[in-house]
C-alpha atoms as a PDB file:
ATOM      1  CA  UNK A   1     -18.918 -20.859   8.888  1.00  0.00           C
ATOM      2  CA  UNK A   2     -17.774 -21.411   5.125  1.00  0.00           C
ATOM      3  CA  UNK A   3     -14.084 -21.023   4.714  1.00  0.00           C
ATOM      4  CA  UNK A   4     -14.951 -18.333   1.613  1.00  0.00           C
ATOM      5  CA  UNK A   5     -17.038 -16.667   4.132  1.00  0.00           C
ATOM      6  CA  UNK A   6     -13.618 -16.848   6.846  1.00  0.00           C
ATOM      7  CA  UNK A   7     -11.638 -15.376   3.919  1.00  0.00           C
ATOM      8  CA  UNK A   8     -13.593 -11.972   3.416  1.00  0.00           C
ATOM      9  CA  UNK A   9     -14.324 -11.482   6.743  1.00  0.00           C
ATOM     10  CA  UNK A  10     -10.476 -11.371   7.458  1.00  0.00           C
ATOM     11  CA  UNK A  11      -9.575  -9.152   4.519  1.00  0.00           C
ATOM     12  CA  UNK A  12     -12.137  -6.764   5.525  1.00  0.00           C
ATOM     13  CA  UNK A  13      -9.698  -7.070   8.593  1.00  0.00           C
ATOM     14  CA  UNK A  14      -6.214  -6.306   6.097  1.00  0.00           C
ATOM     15  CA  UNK A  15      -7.963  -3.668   4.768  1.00  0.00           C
ATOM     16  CA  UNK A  16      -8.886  -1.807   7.733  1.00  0.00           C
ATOM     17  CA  UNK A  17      -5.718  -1.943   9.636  1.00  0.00           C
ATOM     18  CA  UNK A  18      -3.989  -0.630   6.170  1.00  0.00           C
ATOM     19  CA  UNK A  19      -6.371   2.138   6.369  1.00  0.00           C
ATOM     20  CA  UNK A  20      -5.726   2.360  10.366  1.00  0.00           C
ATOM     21  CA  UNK A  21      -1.854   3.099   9.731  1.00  0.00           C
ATOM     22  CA  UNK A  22      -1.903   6.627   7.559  1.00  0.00           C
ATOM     23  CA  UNK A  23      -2.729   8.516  10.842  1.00  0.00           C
ATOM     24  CA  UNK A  24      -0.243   6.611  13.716  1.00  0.00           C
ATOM     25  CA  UNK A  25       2.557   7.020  10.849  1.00  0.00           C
ATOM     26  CA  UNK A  26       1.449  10.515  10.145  1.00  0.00           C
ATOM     27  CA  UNK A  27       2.175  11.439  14.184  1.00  0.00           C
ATOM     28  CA  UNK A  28       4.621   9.377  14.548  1.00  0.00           C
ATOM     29  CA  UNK A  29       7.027  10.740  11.625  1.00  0.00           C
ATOM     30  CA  UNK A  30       6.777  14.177  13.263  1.00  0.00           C
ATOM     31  CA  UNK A  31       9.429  12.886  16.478  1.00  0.00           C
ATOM     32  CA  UNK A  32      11.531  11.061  13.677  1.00  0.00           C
ATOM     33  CA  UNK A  33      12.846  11.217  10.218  1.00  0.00           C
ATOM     34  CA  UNK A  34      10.760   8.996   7.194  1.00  0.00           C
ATOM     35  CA  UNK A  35      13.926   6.693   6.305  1.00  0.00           C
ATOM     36  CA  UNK A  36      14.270   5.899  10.443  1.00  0.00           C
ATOM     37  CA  UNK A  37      10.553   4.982  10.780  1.00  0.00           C
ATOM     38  CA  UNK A  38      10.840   2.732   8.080  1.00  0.00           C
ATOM     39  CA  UNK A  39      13.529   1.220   8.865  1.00  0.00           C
ATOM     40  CA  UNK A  40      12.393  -0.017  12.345  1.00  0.00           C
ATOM     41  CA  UNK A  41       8.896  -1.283  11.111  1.00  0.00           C
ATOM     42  CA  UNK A  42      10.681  -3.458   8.189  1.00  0.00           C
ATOM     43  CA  UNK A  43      13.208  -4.754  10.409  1.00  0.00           C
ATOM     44  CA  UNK A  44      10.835  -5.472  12.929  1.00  0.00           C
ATOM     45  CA  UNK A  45       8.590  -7.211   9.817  1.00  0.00           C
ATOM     46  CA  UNK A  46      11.985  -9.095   8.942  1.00  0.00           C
ATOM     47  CA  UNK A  47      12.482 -10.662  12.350  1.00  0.00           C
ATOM     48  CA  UNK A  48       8.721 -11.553  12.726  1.00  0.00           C
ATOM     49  CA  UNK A  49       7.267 -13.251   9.391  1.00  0.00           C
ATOM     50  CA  UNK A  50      10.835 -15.158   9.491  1.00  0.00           C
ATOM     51  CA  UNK A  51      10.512 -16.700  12.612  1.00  0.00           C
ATOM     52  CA  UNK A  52       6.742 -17.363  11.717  1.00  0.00           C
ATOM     53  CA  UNK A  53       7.772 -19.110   8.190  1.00  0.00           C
ATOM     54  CA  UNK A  54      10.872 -20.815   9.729  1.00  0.00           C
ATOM     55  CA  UNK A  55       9.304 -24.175   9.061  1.00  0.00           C
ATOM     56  CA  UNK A  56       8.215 -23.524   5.584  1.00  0.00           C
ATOM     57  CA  UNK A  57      11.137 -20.707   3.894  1.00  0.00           C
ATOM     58  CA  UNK A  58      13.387 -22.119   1.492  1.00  0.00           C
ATOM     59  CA  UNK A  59      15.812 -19.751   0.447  1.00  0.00           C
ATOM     60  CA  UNK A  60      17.305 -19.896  -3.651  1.00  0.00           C
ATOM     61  CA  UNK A  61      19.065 -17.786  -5.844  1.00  0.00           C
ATOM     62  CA  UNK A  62      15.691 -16.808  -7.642  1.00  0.00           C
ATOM     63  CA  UNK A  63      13.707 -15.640  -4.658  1.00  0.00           C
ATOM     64  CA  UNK A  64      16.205 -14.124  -3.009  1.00  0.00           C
ATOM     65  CA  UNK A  65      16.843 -12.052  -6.470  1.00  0.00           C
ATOM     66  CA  UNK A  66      13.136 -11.582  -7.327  1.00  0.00           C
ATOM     67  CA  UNK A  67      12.133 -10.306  -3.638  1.00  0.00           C
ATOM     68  CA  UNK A  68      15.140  -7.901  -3.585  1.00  0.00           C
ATOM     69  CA  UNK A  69      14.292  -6.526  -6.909  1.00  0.00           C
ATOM     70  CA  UNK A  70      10.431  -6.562  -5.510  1.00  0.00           C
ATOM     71  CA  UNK A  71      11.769  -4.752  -2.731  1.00  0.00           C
ATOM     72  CA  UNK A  72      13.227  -2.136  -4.663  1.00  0.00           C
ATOM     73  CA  UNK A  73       9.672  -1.055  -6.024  1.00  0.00           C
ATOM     74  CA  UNK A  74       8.167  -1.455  -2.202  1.00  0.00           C
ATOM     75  CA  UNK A  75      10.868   0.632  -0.682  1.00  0.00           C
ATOM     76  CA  UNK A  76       9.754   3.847  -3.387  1.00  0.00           C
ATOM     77  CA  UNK A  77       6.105   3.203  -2.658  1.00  0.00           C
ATOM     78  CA  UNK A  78       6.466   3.194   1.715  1.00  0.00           C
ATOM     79  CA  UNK A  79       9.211   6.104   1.378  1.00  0.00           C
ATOM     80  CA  UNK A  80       7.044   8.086  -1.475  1.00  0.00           C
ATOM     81  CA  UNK A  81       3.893   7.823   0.728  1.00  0.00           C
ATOM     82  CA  UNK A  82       5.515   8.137   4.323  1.00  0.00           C
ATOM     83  CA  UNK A  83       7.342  11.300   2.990  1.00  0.00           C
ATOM     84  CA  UNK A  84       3.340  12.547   0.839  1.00  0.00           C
ATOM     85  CA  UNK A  85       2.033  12.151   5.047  1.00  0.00           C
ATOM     86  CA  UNK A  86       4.295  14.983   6.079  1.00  0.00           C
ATOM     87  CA  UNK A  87       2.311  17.697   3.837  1.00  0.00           C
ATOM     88  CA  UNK A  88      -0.808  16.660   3.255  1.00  0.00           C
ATOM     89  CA  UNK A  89      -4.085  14.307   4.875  1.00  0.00           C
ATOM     90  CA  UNK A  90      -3.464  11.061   5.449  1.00  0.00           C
ATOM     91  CA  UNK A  91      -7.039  10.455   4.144  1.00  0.00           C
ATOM     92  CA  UNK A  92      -5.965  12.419   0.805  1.00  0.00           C
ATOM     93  CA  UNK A  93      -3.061  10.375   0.897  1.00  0.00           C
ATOM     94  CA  UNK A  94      -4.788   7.183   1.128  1.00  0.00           C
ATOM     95  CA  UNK A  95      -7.145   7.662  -1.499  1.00  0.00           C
ATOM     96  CA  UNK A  96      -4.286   8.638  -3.823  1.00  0.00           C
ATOM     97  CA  UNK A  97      -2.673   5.291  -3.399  1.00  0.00           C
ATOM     98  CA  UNK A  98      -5.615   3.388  -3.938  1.00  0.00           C
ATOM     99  CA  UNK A  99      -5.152   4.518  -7.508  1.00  0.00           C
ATOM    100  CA  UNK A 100      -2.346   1.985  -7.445  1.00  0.00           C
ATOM    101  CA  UNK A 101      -5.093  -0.709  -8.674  1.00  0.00           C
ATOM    102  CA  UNK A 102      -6.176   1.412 -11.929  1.00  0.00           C
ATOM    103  CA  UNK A 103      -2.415   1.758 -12.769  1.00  0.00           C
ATOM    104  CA  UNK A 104      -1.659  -2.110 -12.341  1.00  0.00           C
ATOM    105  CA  UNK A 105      -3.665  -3.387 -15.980  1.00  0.00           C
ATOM    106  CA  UNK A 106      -1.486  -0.549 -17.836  1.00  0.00           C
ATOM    107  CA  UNK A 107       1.807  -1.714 -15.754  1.00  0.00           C
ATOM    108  CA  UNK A 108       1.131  -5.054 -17.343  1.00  0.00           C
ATOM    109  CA  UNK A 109       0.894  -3.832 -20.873  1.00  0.00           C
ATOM    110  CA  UNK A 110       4.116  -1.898 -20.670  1.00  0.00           C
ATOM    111  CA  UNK A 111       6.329  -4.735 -19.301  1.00  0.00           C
ATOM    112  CA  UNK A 112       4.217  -7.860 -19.991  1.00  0.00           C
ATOM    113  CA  UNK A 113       2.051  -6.974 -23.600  1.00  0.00           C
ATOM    114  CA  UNK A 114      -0.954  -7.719 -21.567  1.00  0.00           C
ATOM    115  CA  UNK A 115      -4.509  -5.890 -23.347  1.00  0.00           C
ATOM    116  CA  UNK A 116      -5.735  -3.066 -21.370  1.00  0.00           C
ATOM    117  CA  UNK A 117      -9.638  -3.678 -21.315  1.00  0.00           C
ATOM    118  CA  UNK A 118     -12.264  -0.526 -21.540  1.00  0.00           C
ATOM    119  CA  UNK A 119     -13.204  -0.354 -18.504  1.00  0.00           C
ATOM    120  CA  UNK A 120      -9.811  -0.229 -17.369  1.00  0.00           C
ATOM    121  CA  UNK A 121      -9.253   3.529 -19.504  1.00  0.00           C
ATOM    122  CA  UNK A 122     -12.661   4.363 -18.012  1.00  0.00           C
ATOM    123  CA  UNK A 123     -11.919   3.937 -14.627  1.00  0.00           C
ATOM    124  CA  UNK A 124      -8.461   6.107 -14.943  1.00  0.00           C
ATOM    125  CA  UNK A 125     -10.110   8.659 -16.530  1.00  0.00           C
ATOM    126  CA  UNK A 126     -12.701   8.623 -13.471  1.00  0.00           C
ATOM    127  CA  UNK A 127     -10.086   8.288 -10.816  1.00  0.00           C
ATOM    128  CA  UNK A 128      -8.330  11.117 -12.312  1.00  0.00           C
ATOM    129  CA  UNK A 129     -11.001  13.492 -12.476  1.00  0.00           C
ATOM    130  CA  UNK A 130     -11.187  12.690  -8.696  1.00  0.00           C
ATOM    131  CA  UNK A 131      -8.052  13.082  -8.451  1.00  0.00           C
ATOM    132  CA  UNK A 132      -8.084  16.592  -9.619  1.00  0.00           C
ATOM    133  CA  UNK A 133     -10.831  17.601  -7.035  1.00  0.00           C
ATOM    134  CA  UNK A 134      -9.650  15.449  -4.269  1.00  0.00           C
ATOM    135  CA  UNK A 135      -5.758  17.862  -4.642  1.00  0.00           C
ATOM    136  CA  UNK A 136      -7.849  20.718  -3.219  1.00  0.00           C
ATOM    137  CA  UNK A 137      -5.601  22.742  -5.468  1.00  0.00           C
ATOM    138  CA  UNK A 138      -6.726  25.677  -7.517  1.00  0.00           C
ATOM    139  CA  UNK A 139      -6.040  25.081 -11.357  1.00  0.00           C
ATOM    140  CA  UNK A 140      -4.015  21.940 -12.364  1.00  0.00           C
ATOM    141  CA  UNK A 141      -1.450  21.841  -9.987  1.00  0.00           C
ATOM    142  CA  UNK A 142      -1.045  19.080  -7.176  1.00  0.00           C
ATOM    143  CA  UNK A 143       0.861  19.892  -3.638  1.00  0.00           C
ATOM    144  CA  UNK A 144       3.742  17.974  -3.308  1.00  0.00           C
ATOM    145  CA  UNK A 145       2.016  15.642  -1.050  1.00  0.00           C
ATOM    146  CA  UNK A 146      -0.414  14.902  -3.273  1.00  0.00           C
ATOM    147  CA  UNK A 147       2.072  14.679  -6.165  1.00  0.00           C
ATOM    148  CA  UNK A 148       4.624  12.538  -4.061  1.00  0.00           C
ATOM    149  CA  UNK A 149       1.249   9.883  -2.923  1.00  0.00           C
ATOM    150  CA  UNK A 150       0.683   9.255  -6.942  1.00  0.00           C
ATOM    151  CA  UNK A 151       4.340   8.346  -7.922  1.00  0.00           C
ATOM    152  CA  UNK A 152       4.229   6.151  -5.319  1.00  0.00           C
ATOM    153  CA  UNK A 153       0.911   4.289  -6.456  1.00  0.00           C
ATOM    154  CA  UNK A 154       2.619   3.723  -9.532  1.00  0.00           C
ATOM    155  CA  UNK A 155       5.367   2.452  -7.016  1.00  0.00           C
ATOM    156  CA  UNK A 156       2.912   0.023  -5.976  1.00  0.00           C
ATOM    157  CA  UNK A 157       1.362  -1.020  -9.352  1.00  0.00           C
ATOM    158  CA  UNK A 158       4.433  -1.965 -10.413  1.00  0.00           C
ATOM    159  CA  UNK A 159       5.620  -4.330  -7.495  1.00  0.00           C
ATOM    160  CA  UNK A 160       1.899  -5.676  -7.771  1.00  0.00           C
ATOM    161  CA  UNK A 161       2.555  -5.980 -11.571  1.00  0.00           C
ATOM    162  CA  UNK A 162       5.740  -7.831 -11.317  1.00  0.00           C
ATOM    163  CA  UNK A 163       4.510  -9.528  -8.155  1.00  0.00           C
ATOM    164  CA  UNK A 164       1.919 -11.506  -9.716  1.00  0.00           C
ATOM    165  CA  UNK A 165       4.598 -12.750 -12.287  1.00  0.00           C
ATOM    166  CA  UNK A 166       7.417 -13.413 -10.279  1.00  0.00           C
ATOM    167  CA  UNK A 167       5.686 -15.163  -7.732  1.00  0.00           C
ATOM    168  CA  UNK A 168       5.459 -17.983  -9.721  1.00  0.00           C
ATOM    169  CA  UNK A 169       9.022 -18.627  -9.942  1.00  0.00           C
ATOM    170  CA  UNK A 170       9.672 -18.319  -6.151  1.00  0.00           C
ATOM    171  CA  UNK A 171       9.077 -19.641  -2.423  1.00  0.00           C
ATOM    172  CA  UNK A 172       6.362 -16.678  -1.597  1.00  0.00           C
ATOM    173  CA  UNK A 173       7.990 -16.676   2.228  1.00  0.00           C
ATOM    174  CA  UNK A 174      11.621 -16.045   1.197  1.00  0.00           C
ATOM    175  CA  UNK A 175      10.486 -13.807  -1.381  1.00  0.00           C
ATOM    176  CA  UNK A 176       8.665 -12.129   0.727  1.00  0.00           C
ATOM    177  CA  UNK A 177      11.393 -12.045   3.582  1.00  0.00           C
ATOM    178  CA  UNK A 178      13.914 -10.657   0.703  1.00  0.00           C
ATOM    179  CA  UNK A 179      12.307  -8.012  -0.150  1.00  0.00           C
ATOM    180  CA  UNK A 180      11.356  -6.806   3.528  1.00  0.00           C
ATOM    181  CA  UNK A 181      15.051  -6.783   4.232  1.00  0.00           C
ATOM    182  CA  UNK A 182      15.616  -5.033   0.735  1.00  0.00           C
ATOM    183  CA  UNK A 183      13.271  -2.397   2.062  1.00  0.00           C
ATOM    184  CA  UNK A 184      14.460  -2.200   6.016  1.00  0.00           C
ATOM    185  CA  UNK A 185      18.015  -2.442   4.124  1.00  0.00           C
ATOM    186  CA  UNK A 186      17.489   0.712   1.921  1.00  0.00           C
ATOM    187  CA  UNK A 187      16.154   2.356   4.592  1.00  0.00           C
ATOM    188  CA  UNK A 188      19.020   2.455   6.343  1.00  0.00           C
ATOM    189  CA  UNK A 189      21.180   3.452   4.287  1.00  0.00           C
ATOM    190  CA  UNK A 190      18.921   6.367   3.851  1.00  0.00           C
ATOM    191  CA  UNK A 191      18.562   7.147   7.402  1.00  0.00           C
ATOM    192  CA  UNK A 192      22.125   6.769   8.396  1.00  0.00           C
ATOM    193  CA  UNK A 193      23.589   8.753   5.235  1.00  0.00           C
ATOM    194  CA  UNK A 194      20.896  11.422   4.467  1.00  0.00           C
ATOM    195  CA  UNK A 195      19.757  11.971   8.021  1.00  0.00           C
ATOM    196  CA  UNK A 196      20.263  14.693  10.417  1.00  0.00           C
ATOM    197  CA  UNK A 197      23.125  13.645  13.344  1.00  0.00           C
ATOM    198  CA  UNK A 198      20.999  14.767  16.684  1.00  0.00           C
ATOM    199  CA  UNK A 199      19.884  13.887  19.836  1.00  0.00           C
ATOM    200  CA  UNK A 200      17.890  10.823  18.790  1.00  0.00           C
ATOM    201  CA  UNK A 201      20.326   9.257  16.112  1.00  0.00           C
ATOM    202  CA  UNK A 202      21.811   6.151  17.491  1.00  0.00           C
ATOM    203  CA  UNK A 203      24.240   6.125  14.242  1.00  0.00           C
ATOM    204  CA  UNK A 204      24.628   8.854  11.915  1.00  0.00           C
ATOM    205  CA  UNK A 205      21.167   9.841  10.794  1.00  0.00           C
ATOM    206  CA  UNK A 206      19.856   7.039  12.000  1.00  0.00           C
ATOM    207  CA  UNK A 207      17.301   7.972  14.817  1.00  0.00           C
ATOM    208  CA  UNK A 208      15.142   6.041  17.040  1.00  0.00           C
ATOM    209  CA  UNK A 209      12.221   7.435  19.943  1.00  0.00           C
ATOM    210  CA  UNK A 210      11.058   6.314  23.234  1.00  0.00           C
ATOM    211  CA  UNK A 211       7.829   8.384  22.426  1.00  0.00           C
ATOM    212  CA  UNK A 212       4.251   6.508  22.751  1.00  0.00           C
ATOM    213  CA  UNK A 213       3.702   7.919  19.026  1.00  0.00           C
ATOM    214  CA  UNK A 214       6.221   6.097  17.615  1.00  0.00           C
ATOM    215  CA  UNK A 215       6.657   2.707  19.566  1.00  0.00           C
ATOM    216  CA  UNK A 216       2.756   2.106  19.056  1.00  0.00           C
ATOM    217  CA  UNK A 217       2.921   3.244  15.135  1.00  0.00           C
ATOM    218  CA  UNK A 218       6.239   0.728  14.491  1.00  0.00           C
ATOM    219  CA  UNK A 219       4.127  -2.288  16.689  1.00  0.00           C
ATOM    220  CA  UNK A 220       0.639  -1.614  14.755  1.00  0.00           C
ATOM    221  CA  UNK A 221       2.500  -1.132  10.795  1.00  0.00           C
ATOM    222  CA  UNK A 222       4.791  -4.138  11.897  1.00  0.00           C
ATOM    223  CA  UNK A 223       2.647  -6.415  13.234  1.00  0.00           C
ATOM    224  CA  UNK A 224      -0.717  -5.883  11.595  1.00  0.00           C
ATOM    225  CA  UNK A 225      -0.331  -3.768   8.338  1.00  0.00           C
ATOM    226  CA  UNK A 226       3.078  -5.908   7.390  1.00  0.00           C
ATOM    227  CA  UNK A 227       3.338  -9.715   9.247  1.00  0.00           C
ATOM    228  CA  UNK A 228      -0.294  -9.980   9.726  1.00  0.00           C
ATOM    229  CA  UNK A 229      -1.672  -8.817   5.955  1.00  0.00           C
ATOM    230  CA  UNK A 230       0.153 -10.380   4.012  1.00  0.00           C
ATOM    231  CA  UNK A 231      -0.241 -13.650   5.929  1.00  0.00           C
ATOM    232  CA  UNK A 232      -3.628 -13.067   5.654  1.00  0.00           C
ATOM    233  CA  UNK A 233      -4.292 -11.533   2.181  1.00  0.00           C
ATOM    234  CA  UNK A 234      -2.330 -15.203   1.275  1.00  0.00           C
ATOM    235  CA  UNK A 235      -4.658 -17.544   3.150  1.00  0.00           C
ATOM    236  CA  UNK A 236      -7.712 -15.504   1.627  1.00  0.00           C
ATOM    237  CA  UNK A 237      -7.498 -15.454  -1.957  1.00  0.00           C
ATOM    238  CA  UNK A 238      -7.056 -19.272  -1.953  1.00  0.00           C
ATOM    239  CA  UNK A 239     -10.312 -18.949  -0.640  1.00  0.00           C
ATOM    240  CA  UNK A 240     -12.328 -16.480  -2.954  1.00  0.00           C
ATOM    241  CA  UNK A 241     -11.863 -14.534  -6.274  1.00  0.00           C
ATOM    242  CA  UNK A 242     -10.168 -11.626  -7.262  1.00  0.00           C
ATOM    243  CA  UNK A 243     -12.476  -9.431  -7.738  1.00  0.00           C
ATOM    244  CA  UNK A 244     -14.362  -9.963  -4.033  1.00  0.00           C
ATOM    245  CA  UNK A 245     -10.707  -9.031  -2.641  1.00  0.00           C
ATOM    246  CA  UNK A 246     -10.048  -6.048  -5.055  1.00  0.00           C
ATOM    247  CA  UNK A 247     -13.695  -4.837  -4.069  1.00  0.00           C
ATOM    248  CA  UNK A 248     -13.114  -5.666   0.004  1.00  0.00           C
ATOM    249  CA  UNK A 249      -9.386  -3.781  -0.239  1.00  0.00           C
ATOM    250  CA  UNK A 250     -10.963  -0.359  -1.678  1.00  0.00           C
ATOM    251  CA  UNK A 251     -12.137  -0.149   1.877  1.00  0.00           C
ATOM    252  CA  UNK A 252      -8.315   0.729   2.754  1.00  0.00           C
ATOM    253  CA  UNK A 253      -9.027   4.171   2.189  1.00  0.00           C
ATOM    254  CA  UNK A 254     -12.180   4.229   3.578  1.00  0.00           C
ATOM    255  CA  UNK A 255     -11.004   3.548   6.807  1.00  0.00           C
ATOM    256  CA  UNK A 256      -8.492   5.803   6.552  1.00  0.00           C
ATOM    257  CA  UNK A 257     -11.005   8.574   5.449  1.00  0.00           C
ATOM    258  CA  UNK A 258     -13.112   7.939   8.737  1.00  0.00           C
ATOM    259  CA  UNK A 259     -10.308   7.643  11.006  1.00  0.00           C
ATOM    260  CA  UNK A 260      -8.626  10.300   9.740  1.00  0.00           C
ATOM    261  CA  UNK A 261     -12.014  12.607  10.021  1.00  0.00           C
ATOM    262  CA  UNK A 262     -12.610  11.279  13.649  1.00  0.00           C
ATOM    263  CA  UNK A 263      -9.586  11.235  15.715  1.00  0.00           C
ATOM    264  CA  UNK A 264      -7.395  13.945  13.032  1.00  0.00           C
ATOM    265  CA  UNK A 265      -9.418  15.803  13.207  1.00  0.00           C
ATOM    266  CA  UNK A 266      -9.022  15.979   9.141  1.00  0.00           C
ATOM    267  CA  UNK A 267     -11.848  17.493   7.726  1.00  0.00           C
ATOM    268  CA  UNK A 268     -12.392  17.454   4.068  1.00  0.00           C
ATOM    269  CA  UNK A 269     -14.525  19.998   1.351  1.00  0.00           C
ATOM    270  CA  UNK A 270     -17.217  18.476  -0.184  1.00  0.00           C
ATOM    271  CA  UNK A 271     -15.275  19.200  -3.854  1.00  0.00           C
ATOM    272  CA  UNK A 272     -12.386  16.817  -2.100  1.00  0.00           C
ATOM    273  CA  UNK A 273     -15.580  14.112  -0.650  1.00  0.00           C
ATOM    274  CA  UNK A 274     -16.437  14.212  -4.088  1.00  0.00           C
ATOM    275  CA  UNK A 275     -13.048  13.599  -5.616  1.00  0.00           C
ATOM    276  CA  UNK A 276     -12.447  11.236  -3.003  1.00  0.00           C
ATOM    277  CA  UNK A 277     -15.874   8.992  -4.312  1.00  0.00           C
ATOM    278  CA  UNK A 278     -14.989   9.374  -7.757  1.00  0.00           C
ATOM    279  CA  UNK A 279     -11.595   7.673  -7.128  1.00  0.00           C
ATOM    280  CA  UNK A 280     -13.391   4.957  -5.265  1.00  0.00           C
ATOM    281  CA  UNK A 281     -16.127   4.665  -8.271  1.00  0.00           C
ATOM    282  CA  UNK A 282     -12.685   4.842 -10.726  1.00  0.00           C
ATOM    283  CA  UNK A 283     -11.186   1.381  -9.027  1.00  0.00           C
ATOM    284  CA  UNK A 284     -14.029  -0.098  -8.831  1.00  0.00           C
ATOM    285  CA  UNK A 285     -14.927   0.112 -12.456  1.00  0.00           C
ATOM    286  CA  UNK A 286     -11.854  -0.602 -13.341  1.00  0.00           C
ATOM    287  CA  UNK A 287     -11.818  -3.435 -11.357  1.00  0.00           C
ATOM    288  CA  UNK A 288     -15.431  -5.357 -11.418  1.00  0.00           C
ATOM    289  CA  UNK A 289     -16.255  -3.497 -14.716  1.00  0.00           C
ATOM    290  CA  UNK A 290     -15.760  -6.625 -17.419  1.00  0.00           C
ATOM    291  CA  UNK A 291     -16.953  -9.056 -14.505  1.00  0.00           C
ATOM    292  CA  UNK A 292     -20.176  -7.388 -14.077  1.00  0.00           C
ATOM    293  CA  UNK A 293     -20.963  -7.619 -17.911  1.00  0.00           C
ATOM    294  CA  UNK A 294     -19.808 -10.919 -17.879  1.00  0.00           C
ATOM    295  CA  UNK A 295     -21.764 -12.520 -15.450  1.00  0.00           C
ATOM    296  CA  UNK A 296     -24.795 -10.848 -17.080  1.00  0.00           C
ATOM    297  CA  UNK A 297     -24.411 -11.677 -20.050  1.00  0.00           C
ATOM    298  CA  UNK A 298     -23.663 -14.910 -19.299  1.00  0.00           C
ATOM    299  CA  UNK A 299     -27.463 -14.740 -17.423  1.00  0.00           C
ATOM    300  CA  UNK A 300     -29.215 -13.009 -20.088  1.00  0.00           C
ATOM    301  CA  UNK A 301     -27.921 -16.081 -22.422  1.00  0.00           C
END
């Protein structure tokens, strides 16, 4: 099998078990506080992809700097949307973070005076008329779930944003190591200082659960949505383009719309299906938009 062929097959993989964690995380932040969760899946994360890059990490001033300030930006997008998962769908909640890819091209032209093409302002516009329907709100007011889910895609635009820059300047595996201790780091302080003292806290606020909920939610974000994804979304794109990957990721909230219909027992209006599309339609435009008019015009010539 061609290596290209390897490559998609295993981000259809990332993007499915990024999809598969809004529900476990959903349950399992109901026996324990958002900053606590976190904090246990990142430091998990931490111990893992360093002992798997051992060989390879090179730690320097610069990526040790540019992965905690990367961290900084991935800490507000996992706290933003943990916290959106306690009052709303984790399907709305997925598809609201997917907007993170239209909000990228205009990230870039804020910090880095990169042009914003049309397609780009087209598929906002789209993605925020879905938006709108997908709230479930009367008038134009958001819940606070809903509300909290798109500051963190901006969250996430801008670590992508200053991801793709910074990575150039940096050993990827300490960088990437840096800024999963920035988050697990950040967490704690959270947990231990803004947390409840109780039963579960093993110091201050800091909690931690023997319940199935949350021992398989920490393994499966840890593990597969953290170690195993980026590992993998690495390995892949040396393998095919940009836009493939941007087109195979949008099934992230796919998944998370089926599994959240099917064992959630989350069950959407058709307004909110609708919204939901349109967001979908709204990345992708933004996204393959200029490449399909590219590629035919460069036929039609």
């Amino acid at each position: 099998m061609k290596k290209n062929i390897v490559a998609e097959l295993l981000l259809v993989f990332v993007a499915i078990s990024w999809g598969g964690t809004f529900l476990p995380v959903a349950e399992a932040i109901k026996s324990i506080n958002v900053f606590s969760f976190l904090f246990w899946r990142f430091l998990l994360a931490v111990i893992l992809m360093y002992i798997l890059t051992i060989k390879v990490i090179k730690f320097d001033k610069i990526s040790i700097l540019c992965g905690l300030f990367l961290g900084f930006w991935l800490f507000g997008g996992f706290t933003l949307q943990t916290y959106a998962l306690k009052f709303t769908y984790s399907s709305t909640v997925a598809f609201i973070t997917g907007l993170n890819v239209v909000v990228v091209p205009f990230s870039m032209l804020i910090f880095f005076k990169q042009s914003v093409n049309k397609f780009a302002f087209a598929g906002a516009f789209i993605a925020i008329i879905g938006l709108y329907f997908l709230s479930g709100n009367e008038g134009l007011g958001f819940g606070l779930g809903e509300s909290l889910a798109i500051i963190c895609a901006i969250c996430y635009a801008l670590h992508i944003a200053f991801t793709g820059v910074l990575v150039q300047k940096c050993n990827i595996y300490a960088m990437v190591v840096s800024q999963f201790f920035a988050v697990a780091f950040l967490c704690f302080l959270g947990a231990v200082f803004f947390g409840e003292d109780n039963a579960k806290s093993v110091l201050g606020g800091l909690e931690f659960s023997l319940e199935a909920d949350f021992l398989i939610a920490i393994v499966v974000c840890a593990v597969f949505a953290t170690v195993f994804a980026y590992f993998v979304q690495t390995y892949a794109q040396v393998y095919t383009t940009p836009t493939k990957t941007a087109l195979i990721l949008t099934l992230e909230p796919v998944s998370a719309g089926i599994i959240g219909y099917f064992f959630g027992g989350e069950v959407l209006s058709m307004a909110q299906i609708c919204g939901a599309v349109a967001i979908l339609f709204g990345v992708l435009f933004s996204e393959l938009g200029s490449n399909l008019v590219k590629n035919s015009s460069i036929k039609l010539d």
